[in-house]
Protein backbone atom coordinates (compact mmCIF):
# COMPACT_ATOMS: atom_id res chain seq x y z
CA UNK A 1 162.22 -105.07 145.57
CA UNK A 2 162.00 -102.51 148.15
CA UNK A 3 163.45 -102.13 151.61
CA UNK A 4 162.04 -99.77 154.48
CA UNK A 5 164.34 -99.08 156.94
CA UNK A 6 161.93 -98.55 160.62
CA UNK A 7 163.39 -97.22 163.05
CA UNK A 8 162.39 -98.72 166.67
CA UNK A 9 159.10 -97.15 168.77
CA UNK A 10 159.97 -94.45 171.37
CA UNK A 11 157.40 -92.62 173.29
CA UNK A 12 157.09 -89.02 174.48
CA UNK A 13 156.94 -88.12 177.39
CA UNK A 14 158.55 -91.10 179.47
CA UNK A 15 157.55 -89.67 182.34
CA UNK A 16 154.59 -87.46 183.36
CA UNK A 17 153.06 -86.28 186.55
CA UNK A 18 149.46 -84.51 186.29
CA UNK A 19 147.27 -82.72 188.62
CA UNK A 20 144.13 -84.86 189.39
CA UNK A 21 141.23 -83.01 188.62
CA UNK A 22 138.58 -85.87 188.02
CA UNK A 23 138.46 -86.30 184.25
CA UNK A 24 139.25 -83.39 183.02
CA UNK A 25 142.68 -83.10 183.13
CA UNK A 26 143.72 -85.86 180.31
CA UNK A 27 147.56 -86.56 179.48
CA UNK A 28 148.48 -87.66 175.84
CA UNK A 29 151.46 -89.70 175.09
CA UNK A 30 153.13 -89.36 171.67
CA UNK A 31 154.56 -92.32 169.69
CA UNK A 32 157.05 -91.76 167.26
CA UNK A 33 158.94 -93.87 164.93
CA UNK A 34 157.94 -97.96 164.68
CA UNK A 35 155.78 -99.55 161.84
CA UNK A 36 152.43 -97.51 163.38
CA UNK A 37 150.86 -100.59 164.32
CA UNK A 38 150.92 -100.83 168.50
CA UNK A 39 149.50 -102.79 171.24
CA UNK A 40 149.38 -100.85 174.34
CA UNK A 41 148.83 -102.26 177.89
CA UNK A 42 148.66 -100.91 181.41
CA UNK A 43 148.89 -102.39 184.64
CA UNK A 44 145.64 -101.44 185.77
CA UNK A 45 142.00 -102.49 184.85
CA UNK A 46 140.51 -99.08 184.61
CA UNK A 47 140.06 -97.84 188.18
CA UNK A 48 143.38 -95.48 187.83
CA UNK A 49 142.78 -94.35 184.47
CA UNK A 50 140.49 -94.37 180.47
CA UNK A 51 143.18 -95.63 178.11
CA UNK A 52 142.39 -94.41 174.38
CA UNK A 53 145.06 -95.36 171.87
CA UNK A 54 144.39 -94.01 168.27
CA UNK A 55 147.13 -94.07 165.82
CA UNK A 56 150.41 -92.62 167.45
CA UNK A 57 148.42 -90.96 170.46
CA UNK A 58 147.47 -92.84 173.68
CA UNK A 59 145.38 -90.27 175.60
CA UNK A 60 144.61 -91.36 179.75
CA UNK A 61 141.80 -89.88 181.10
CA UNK A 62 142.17 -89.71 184.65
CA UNK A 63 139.78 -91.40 187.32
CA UNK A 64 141.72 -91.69 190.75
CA UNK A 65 145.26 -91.01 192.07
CA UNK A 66 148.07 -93.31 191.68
CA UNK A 67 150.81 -94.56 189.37
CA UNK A 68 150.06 -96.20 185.84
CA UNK A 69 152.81 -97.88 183.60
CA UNK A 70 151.86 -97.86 180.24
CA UNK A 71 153.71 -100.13 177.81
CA UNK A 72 153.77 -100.24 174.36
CA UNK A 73 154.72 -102.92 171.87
CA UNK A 74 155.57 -102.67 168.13
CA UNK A 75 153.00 -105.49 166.53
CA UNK A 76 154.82 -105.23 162.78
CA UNK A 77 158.01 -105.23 164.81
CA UNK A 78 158.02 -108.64 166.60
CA UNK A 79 162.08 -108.18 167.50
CA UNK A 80 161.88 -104.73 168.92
CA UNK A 81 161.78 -104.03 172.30
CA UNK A 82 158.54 -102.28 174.11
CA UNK A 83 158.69 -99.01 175.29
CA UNK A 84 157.30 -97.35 178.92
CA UNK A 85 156.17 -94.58 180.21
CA UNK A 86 155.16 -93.73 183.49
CA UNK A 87 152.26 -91.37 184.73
CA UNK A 88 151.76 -90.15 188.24
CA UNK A 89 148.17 -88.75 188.71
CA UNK A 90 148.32 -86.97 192.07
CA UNK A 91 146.93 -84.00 193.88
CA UNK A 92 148.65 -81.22 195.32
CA UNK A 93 150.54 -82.14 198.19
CA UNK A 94 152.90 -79.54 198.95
CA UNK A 95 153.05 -75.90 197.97
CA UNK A 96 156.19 -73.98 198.45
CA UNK A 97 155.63 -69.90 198.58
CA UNK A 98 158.47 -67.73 197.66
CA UNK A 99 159.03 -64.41 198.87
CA UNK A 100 162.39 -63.36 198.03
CA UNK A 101 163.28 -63.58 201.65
CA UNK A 102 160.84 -61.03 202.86
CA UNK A 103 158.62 -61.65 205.59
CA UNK A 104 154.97 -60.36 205.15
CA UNK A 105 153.65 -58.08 207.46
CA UNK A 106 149.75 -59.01 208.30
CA UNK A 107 147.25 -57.45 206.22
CA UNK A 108 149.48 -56.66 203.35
CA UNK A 109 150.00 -58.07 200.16
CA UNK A 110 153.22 -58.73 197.97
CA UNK A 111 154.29 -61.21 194.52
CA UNK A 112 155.37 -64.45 195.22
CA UNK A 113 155.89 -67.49 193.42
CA UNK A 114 153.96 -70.16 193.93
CA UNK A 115 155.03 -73.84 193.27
CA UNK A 116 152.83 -77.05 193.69
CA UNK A 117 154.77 -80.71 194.16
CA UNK A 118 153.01 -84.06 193.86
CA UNK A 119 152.99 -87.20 196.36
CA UNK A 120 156.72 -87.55 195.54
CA UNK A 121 157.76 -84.09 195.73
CA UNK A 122 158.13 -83.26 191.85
CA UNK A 123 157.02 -80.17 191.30
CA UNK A 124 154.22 -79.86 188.55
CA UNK A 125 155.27 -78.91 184.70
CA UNK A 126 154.14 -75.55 183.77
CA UNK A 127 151.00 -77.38 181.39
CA UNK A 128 149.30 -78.20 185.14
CA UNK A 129 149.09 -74.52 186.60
CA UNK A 130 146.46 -74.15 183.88
């Protein structure tokens, strides 16, 4: 007789925000641990987002801004709990400039840094400058 020892299903990120740039920005969730076999819902019927689950990836392909909840449930693993993740598809709707504290004398030029925030004011990982 042999015993496998599974640990419960956990997801990567649990929380994502990405810049909407029609389809062609897609976000990929990673699923770790669990038997491997998953349902995965969403609480939307396509108009947010593409939903394309194969093996321990679920990939969402953008269509429109707005919030999606994606939960996923252990099938092999009846007594475990689901897991969520939340993605935030917005657009850009704050930029804060950094100058160092200088002011900018017209027709000049100088570095700054540059940082974009969603709809509710997170600033953008790194991944969505690109």
């Amino acid at each position: 007789m042999r015993i496998d020892i599974v640990k419960n299903l956990d997801i990567e990120p649990r929380f994502k925000s990405i810049f909407f740039n029609g389809n062609k920005n897609p976000c990929t969730f990673h699923l770790s641990q669990g038997s491997g076999q998953f349902a995965v819902k969403v609480n939307d019927t396509e108009s947010l987002a593409h939903v394309q689950h194969i093996g321990r990836q679920v990939t969402i392909i953008p269509r429109s801004e707005g919030s999606l909840l994606i939960t996923v449930e252990d099938v092999d693993l009846p007594e475990s709990l689901p897991v969520t993740a939340e993605l935030l598809i917005s657009s850009v709707a704050r930029l804060n400039l950094d100058t160092q504290g200088f002011l900018i004398e017209k027709g000049s030029s100088t570095n700054m840094t540059v940082t974009a925030l969603d709809s509710h004011g997170i600033e953008f990982d790194e991944d969505q400058y690109q």
